[in-house]
C-alpha atoms as a PDB file:
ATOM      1  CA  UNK A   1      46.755   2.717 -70.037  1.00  0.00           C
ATOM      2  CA  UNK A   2      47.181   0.931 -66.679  1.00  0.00           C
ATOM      3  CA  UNK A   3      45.045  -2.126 -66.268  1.00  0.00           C
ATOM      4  CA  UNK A   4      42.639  -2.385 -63.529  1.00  0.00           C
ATOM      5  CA  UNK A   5      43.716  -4.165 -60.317  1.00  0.00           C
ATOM      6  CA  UNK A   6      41.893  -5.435 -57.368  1.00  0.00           C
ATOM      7  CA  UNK A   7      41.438  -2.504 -54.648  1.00  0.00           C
ATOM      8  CA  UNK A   8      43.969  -2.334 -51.714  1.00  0.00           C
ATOM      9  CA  UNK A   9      44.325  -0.564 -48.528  1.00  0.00           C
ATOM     10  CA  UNK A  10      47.373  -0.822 -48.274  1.00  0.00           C
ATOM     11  CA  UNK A  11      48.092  -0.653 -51.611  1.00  0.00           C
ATOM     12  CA  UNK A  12      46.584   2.959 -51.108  1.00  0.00           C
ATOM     13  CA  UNK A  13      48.750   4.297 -48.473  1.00  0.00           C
ATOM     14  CA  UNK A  14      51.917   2.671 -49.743  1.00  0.00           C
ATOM     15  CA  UNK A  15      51.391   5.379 -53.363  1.00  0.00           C
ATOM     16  CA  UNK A  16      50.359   8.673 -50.927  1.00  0.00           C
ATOM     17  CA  UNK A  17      53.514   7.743 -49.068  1.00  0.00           C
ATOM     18  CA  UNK A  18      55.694   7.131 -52.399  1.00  0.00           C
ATOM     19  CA  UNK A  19      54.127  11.078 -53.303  1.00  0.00           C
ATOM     20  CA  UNK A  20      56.225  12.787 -51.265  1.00  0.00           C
ATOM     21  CA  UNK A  21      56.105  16.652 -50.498  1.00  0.00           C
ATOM     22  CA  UNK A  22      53.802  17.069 -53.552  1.00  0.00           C
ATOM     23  CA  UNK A  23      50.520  16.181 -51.910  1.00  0.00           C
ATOM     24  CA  UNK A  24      48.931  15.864 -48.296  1.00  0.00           C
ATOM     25  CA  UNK A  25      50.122  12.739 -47.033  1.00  0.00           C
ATOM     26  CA  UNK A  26      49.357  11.136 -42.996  1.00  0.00           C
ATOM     27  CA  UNK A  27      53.217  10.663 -42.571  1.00  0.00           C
ATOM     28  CA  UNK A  28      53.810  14.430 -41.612  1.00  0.00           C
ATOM     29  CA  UNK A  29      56.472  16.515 -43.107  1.00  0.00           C
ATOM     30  CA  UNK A  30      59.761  15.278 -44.100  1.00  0.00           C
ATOM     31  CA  UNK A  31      62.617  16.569 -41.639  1.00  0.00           C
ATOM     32  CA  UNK A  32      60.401  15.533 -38.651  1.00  0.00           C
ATOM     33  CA  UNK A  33      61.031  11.978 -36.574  1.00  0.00           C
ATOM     34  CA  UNK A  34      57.694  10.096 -36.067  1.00  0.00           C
ATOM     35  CA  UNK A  35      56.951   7.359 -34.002  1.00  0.00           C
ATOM     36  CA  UNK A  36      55.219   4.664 -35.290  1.00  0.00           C
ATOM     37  CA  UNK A  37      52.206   3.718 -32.740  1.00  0.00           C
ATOM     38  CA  UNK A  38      50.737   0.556 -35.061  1.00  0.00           C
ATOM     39  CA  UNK A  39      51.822  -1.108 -37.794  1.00  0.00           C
ATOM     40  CA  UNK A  40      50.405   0.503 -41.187  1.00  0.00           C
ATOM     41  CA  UNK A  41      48.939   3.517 -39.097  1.00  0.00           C
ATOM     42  CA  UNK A  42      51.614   6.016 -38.279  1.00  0.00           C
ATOM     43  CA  UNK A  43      49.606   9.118 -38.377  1.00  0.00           C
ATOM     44  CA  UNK A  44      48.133   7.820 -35.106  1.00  0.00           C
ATOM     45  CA  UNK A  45      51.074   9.077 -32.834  1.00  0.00           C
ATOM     46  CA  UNK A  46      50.092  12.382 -33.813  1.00  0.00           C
ATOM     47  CA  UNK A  47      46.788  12.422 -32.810  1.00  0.00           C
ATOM     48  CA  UNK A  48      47.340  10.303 -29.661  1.00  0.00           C
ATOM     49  CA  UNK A  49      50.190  13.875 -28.773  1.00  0.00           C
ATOM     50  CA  UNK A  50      46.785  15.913 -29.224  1.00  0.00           C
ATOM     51  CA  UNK A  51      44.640  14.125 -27.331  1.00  0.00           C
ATOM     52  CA  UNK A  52      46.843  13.909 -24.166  1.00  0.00           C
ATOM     53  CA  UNK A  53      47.673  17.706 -24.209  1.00  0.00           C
ATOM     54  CA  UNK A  54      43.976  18.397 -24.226  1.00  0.00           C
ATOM     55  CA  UNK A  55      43.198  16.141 -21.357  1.00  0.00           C
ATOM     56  CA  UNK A  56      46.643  17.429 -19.228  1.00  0.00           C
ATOM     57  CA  UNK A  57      44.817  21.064 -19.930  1.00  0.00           C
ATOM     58  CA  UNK A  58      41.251  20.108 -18.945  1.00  0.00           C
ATOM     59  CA  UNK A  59      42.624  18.663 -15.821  1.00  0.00           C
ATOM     60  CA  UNK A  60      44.227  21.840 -14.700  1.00  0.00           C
ATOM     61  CA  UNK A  61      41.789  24.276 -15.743  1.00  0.00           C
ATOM     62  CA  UNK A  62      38.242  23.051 -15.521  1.00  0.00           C
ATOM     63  CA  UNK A  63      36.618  22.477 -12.381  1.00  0.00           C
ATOM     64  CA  UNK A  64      36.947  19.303 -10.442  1.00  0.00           C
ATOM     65  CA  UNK A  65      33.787  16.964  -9.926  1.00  0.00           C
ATOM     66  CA  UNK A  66      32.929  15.748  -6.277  1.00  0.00           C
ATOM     67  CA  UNK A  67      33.078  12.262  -5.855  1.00  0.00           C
ATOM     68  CA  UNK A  68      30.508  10.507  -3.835  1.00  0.00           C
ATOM     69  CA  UNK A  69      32.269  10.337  -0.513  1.00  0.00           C
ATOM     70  CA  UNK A  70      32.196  14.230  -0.927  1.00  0.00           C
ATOM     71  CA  UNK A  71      28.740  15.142  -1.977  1.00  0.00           C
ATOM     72  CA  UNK A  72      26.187  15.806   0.046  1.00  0.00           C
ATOM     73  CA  UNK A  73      23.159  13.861   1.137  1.00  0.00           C
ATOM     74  CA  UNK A  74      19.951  15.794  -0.615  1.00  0.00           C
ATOM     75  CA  UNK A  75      16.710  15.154   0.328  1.00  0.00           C
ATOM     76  CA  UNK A  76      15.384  11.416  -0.395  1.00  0.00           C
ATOM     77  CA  UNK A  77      12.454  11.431  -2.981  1.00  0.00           C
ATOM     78  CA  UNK A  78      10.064   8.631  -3.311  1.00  0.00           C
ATOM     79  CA  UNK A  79      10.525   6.662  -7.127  1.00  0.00           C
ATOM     80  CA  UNK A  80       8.212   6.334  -8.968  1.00  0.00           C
ATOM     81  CA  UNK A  81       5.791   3.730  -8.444  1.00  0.00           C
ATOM     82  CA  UNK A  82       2.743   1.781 -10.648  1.00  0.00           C
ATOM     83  CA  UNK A  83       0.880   0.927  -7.776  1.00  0.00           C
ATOM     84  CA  UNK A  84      -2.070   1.985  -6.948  1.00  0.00           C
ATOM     85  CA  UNK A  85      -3.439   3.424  -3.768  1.00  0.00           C
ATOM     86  CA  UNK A  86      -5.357   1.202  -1.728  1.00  0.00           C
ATOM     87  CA  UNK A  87      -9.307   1.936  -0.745  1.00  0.00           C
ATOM     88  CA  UNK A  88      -9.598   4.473   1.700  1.00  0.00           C
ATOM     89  CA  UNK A  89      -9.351   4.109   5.560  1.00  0.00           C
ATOM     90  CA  UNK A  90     -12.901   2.706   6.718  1.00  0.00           C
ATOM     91  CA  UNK A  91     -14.929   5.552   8.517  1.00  0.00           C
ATOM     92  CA  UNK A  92     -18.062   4.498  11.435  1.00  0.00           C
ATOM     93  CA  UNK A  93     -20.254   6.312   9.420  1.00  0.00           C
ATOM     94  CA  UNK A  94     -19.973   4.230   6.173  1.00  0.00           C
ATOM     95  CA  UNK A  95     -21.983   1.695   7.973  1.00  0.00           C
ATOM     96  CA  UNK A  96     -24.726   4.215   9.519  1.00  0.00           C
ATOM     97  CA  UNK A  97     -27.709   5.137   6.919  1.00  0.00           C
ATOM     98  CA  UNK A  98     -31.453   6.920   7.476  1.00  0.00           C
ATOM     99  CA  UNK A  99     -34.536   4.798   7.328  1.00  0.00           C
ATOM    100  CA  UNK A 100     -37.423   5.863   5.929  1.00  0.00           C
ATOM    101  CA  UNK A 101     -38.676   7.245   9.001  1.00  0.00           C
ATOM    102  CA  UNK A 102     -35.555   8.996   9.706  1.00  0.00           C
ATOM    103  CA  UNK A 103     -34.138   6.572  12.314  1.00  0.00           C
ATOM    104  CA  UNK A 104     -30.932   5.736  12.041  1.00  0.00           C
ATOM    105  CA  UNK A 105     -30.022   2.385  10.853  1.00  0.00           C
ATOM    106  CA  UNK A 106     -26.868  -0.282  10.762  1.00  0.00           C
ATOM    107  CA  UNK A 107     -26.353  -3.235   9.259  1.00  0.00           C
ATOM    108  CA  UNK A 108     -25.064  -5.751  11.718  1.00  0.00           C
ATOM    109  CA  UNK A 109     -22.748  -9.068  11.760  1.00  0.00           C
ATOM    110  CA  UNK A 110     -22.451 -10.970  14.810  1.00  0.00           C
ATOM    111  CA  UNK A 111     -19.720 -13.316  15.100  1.00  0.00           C
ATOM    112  CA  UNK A 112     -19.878 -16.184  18.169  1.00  0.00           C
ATOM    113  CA  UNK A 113     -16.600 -18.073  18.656  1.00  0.00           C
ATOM    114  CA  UNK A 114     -16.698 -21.441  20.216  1.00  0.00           C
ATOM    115  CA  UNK A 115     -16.068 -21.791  23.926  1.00  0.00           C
ATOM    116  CA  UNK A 116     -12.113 -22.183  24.698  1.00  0.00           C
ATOM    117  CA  UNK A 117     -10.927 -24.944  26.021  1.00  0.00           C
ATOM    118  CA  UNK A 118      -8.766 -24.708  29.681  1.00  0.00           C
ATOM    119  CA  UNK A 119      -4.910 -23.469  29.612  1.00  0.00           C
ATOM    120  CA  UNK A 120      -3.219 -26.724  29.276  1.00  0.00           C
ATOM    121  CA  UNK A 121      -5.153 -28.044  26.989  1.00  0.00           C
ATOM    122  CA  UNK A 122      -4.345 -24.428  24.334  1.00  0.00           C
ATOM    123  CA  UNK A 123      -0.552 -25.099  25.357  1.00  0.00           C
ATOM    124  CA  UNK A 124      -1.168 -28.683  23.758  1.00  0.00           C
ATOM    125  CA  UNK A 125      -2.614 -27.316  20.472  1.00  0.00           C
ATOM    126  CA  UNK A 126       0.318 -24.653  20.589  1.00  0.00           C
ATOM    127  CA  UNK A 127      -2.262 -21.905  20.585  1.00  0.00           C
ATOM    128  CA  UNK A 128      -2.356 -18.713  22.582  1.00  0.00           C
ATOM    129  CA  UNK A 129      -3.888 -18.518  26.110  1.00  0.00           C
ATOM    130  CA  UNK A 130      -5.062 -15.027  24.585  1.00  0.00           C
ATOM    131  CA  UNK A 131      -8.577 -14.353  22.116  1.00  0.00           C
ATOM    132  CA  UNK A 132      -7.533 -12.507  18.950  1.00  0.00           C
ATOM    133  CA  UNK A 133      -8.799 -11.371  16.005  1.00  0.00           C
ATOM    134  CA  UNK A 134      -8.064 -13.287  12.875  1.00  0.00           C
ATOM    135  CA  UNK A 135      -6.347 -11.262  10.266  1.00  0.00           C
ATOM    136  CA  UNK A 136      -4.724 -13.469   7.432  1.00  0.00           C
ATOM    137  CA  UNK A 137      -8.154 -15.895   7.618  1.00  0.00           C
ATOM    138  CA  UNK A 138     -10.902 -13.778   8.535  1.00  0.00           C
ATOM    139  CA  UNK A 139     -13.283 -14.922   5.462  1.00  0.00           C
ATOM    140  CA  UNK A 140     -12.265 -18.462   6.001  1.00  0.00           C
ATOM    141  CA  UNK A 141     -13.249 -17.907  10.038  1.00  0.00           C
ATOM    142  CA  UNK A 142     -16.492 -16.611   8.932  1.00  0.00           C
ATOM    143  CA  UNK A 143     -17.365 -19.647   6.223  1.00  0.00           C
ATOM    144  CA  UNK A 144     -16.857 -21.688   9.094  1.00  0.00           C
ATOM    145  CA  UNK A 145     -18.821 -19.858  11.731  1.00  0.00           C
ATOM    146  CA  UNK A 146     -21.794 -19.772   9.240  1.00  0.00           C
ATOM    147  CA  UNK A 147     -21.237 -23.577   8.837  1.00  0.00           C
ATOM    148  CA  UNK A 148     -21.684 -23.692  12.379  1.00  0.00           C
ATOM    149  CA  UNK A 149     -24.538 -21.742  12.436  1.00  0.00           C
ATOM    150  CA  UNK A 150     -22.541 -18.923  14.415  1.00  0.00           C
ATOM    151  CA  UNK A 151     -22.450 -15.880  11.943  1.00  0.00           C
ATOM    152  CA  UNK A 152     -25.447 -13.686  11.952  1.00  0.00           C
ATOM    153  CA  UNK A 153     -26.351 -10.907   9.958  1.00  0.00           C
ATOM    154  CA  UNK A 154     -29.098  -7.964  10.995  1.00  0.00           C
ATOM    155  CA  UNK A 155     -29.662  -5.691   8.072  1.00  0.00           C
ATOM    156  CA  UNK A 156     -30.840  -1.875   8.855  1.00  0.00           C
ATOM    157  CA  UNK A 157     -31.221  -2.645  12.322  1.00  0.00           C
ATOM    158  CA  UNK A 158     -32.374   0.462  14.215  1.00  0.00           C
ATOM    159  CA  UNK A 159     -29.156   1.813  16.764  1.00  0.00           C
ATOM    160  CA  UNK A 160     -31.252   2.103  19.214  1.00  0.00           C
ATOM    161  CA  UNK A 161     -31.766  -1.880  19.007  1.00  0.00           C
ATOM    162  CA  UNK A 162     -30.228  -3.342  22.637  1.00  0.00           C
ATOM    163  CA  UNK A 163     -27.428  -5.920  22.702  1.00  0.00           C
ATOM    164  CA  UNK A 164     -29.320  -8.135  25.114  1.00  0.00           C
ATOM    165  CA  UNK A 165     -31.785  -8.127  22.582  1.00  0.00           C
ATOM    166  CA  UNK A 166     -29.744  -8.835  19.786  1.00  0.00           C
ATOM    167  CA  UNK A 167     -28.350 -11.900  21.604  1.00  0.00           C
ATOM    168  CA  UNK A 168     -31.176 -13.437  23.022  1.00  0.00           C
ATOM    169  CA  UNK A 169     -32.192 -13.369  19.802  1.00  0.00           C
ATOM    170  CA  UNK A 170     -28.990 -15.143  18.523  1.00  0.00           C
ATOM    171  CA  UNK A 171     -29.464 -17.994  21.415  1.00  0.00           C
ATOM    172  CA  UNK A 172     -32.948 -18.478  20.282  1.00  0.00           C
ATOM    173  CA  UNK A 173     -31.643 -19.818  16.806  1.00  0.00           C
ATOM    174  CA  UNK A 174     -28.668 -21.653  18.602  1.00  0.00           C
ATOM    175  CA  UNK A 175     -30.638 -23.540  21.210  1.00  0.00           C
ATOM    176  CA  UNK A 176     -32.303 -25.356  17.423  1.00  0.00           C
ATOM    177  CA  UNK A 177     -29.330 -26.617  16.866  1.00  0.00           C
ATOM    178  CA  UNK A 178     -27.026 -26.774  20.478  1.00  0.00           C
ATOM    179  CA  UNK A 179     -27.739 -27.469  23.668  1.00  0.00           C
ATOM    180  CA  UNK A 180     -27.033 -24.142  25.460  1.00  0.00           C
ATOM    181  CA  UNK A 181     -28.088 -23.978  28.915  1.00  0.00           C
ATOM    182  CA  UNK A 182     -28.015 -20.510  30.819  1.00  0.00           C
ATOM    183  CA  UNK A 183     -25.677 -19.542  33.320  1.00  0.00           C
ATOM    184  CA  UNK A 184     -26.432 -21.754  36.083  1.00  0.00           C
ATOM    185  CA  UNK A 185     -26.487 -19.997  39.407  1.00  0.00           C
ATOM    186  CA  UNK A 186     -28.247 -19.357  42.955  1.00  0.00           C
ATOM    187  CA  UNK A 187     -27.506 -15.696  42.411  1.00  0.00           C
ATOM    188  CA  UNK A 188     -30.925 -13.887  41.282  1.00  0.00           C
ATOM    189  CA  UNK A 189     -28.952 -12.417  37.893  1.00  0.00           C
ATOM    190  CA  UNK A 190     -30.702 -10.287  35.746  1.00  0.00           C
ATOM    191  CA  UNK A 191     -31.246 -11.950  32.434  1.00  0.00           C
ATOM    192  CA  UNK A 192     -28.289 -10.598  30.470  1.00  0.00           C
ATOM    193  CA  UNK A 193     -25.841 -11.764  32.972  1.00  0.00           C
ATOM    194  CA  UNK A 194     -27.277 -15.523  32.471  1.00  0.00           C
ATOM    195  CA  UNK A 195     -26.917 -15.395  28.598  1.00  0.00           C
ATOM    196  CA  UNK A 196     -24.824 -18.556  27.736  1.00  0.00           C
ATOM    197  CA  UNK A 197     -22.858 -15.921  25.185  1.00  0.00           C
ATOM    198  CA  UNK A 198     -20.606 -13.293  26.048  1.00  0.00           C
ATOM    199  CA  UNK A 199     -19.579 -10.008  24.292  1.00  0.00           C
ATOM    200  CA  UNK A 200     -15.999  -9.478  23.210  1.00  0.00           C
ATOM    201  CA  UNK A 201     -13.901  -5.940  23.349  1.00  0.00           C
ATOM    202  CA  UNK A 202     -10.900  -5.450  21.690  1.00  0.00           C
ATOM    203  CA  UNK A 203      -7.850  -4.889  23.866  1.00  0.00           C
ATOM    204  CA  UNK A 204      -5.314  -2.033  23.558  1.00  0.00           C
ATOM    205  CA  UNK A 205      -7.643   0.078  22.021  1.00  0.00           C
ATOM    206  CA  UNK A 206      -7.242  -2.225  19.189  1.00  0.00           C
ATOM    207  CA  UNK A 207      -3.158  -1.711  18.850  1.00  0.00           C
ATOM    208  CA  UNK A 208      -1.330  -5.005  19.128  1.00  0.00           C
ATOM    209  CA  UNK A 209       1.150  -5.519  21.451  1.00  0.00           C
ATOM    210  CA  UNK A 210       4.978  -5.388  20.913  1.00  0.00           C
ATOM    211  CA  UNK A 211       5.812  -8.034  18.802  1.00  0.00           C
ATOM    212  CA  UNK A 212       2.262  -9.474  18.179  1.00  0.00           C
ATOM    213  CA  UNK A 213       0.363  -9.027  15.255  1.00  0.00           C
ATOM    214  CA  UNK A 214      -2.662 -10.117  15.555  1.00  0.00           C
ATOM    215  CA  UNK A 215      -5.138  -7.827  18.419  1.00  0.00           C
ATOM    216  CA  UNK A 216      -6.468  -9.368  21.641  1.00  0.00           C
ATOM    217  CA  UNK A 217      -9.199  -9.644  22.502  1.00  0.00           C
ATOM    218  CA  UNK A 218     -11.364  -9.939  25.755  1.00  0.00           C
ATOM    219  CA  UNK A 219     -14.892 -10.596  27.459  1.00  0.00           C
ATOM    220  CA  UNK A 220     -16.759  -7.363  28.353  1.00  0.00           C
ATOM    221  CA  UNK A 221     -19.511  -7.016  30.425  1.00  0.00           C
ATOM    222  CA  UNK A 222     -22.224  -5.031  29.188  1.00  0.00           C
ATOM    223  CA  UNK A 223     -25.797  -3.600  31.020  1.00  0.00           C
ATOM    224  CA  UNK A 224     -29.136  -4.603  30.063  1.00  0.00           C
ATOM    225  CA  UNK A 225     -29.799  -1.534  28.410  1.00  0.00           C
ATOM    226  CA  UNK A 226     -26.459  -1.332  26.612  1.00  0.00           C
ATOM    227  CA  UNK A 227     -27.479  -0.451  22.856  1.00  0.00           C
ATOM    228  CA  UNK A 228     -25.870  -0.678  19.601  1.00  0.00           C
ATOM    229  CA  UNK A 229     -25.688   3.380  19.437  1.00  0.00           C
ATOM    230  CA  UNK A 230     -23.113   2.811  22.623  1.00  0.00           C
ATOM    231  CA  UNK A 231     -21.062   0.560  20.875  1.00  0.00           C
ATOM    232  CA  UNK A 232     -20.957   2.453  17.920  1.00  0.00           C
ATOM    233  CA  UNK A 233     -19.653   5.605  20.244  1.00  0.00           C
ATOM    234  CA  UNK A 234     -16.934   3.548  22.048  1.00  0.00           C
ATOM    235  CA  UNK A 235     -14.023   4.156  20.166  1.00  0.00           C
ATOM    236  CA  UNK A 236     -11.338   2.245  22.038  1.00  0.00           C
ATOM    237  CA  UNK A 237     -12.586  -1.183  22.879  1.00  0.00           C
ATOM    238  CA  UNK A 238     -15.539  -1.509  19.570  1.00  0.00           C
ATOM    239  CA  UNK A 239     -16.319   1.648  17.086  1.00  0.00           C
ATOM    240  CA  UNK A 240     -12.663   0.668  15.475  1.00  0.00           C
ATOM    241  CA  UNK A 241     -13.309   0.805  11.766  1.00  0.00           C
ATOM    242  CA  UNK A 242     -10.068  -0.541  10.850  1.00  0.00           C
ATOM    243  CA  UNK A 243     -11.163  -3.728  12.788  1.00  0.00           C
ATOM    244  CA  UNK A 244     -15.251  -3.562  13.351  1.00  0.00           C
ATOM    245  CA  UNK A 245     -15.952  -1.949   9.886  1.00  0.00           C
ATOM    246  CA  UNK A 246     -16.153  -4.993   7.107  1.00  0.00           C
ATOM    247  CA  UNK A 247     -15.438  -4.870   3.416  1.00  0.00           C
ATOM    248  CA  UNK A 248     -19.437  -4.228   2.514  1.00  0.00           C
ATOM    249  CA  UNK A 249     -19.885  -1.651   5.410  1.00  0.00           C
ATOM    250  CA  UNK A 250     -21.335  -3.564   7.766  1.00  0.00           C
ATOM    251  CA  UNK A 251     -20.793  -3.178  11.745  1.00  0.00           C
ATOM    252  CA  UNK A 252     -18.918  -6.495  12.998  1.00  0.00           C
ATOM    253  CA  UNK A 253     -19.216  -7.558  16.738  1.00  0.00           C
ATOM    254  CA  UNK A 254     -18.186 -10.775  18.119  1.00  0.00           C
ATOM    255  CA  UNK A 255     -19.013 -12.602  21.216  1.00  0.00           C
ATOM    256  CA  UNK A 256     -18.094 -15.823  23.001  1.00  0.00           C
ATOM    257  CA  UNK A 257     -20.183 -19.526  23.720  1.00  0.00           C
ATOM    258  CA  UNK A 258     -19.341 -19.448  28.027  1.00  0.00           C
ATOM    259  CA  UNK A 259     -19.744 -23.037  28.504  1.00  0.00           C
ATOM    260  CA  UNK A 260     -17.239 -25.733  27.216  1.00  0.00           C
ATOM    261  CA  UNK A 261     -17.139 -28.366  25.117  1.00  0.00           C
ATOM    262  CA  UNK A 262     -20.099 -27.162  22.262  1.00  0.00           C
ATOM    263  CA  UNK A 263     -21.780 -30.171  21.696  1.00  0.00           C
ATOM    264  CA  UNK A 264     -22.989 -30.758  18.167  1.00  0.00           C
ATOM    265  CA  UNK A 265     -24.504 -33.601  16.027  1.00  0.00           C
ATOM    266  CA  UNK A 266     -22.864 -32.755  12.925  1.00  0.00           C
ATOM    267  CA  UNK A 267     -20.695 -34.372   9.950  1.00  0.00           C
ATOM    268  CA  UNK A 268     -17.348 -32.701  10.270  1.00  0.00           C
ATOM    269  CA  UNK A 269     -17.030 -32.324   6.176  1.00  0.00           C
ATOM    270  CA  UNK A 270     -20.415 -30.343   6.772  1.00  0.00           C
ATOM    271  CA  UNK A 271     -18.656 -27.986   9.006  1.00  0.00           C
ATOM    272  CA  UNK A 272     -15.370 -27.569   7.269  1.00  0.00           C
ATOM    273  CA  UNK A 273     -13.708 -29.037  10.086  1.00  0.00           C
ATOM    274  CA  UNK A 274     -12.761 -32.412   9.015  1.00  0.00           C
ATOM    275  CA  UNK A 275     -13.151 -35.200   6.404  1.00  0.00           C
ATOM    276  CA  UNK A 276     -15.693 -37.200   8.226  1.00  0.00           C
ATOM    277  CA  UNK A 277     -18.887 -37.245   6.263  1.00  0.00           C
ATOM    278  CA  UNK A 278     -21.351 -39.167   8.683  1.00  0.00           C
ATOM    279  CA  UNK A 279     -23.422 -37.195  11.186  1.00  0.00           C
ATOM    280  CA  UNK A 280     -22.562 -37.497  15.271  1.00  0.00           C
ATOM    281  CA  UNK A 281     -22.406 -36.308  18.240  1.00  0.00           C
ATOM    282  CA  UNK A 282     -18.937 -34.012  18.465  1.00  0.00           C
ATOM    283  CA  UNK A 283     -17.234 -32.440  21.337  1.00  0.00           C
ATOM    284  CA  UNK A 284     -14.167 -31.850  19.637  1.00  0.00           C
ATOM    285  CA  UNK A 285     -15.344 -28.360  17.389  1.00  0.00           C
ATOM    286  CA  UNK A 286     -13.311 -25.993  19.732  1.00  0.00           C
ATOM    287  CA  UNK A 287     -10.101 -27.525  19.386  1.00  0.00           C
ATOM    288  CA  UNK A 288     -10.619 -28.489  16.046  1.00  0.00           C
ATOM    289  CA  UNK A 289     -11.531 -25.018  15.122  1.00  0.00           C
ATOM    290  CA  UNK A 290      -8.303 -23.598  16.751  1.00  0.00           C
ATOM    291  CA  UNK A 291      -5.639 -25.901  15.653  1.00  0.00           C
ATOM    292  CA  UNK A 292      -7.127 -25.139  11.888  1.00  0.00           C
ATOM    293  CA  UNK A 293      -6.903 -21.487  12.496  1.00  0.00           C
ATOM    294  CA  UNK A 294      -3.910 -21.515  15.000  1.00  0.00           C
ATOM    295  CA  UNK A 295      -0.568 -20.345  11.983  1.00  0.00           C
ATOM    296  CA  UNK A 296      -3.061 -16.937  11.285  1.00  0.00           C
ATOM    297  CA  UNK A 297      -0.097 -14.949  12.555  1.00  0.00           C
ATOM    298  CA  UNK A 298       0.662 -15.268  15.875  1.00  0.00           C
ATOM    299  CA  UNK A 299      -2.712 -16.616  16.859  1.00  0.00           C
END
């Protein structure tokens, strides 16, 4: 008997080719020329014939795909997305509950912004002539404003509460801690024309303007017997819930100090509006407040 030898390939192919006619060998018939497409692989020529004749048939015969400058546009669909949907839109009503009684109740915030300093003096701090309302820093406005004593809040306050009442209420408190004289004139005003605070409207029926982000804002006069119901009704210039309705449902107005400089006797680290930790006299709030909050946008 043969003795055992190490396996081999080639060794393999080398004894089906010395076989001849007598069994199935991947050299093809004898009488036929072959082409040899690698070394130690001729049977490959074969099947590279067969594989070219079927791809010379599909390309005749089966249908021809569009290629993207031919197809046509279909209608766009939106991927699909993890993100979640935001909270809903604010409504008035979320703010608006029943007392016990029945009467109809809000809960107010009151926001008074320091008086603004003249023209040229804004163009030196590079802020706008024009009020706005803070987007980007609207919780760090209102930290500071109740620093300042200037944020008020009026839980279940009846609608049918007046806004001259509301803010002589608010001057009360303010006169405790600034001097805030009434409007000084010979003219025999009725009392809510004399207020040292004014009450702010949003412009544009709250749109912003062209390229501007942020919404203007602007003084509105208002009669003695204006109420909070009225404000709630006016759509365009305060009932805006995507601007006067807050995060907790409460009703947000905002008014204005008339007379400037604010005087206070405060520590400026108390205040948020500086570094300064001993307690003086300060005229500088306005324009300290505005240069701090002046890059909120296009404020």
């Amino acid at each position: 008997p043969s003795s055992c030898r190490p396996y081999s390939s080639l060794q393999m192919f080398a004894n089906m080719a010395d076989s001849g006619s007598g069994g199935v060998g991947l050299l093809g018939t004898q009488g036929h020329p072959r082409t040899t497409t690698s070394v130690g692989f001729p049977g490959m020529s074969v099947l590279g014939r067969a594989n070219q004749q079927r791809l010379e048939h599909a390309s005749t015969s089966l249908p021809r795909t569009k290629t993207n400058s031919e197809r046509k546009r279909g209608k766009a669909t939106r991927p699909p997305s993890l993100v979640q949907r935001g909270a809903p839109e604010p409504k008035i009503e979320d703010c608006l509950q029943r007392a016990a009684g029945g009467e109809q109740v809000v809960n107010l915030d009151v926001s008074i912004h320091l008086p603004r300093p003249r023209n040229n003096e804004l163009r030196h701090l590079g802020v706008s002539p024009q009020m706005v309302q803070y987007i980007c820093t609207q919780d760090s406005v209102r930290m500071v404003l109740g620093a300042l004593h200037l944020f008020h809040q009026y839980p279940n306050l009846p609608i049918t509460t007046t806004i001259c009442a509301i803010f002589d209420n608010i001057v009360q408190k303010l006169r405790t801690k600034y001097n805030l004289p009434s409007l000084s004139t010979s003219l025999p005003l009725p009392p809510h024309e004399r207020l040292p605070i004014q009450l702010l409207a949003y412009s544009n029926n709250g749109r912003n303007n062209g390229t501007h982000k942020n919404v203007k804002m602007r003084i509105s006069p208002f009669d003695n017997g204006t109420t909070l119901q009225d404000l709630l009704s006016d759509g365009q210039q305060f009932a805006i819930p995507r601007l006067a309705i807050t995060r907790d449902n409460h009703f947000h107005i905002q008014a204005i100090i008339r007379q400037y400089p604010l005087e206070a006797n405060v520590a400026l680290a108390d205040i948020y509006l500086g570094i300064d930790t001993n307690v003086r006299i300060h005229r500088c709030l306005s324009k300290r407040f505005l240069s701090m909050f002046r890059n909120d946008v296009d404020a």
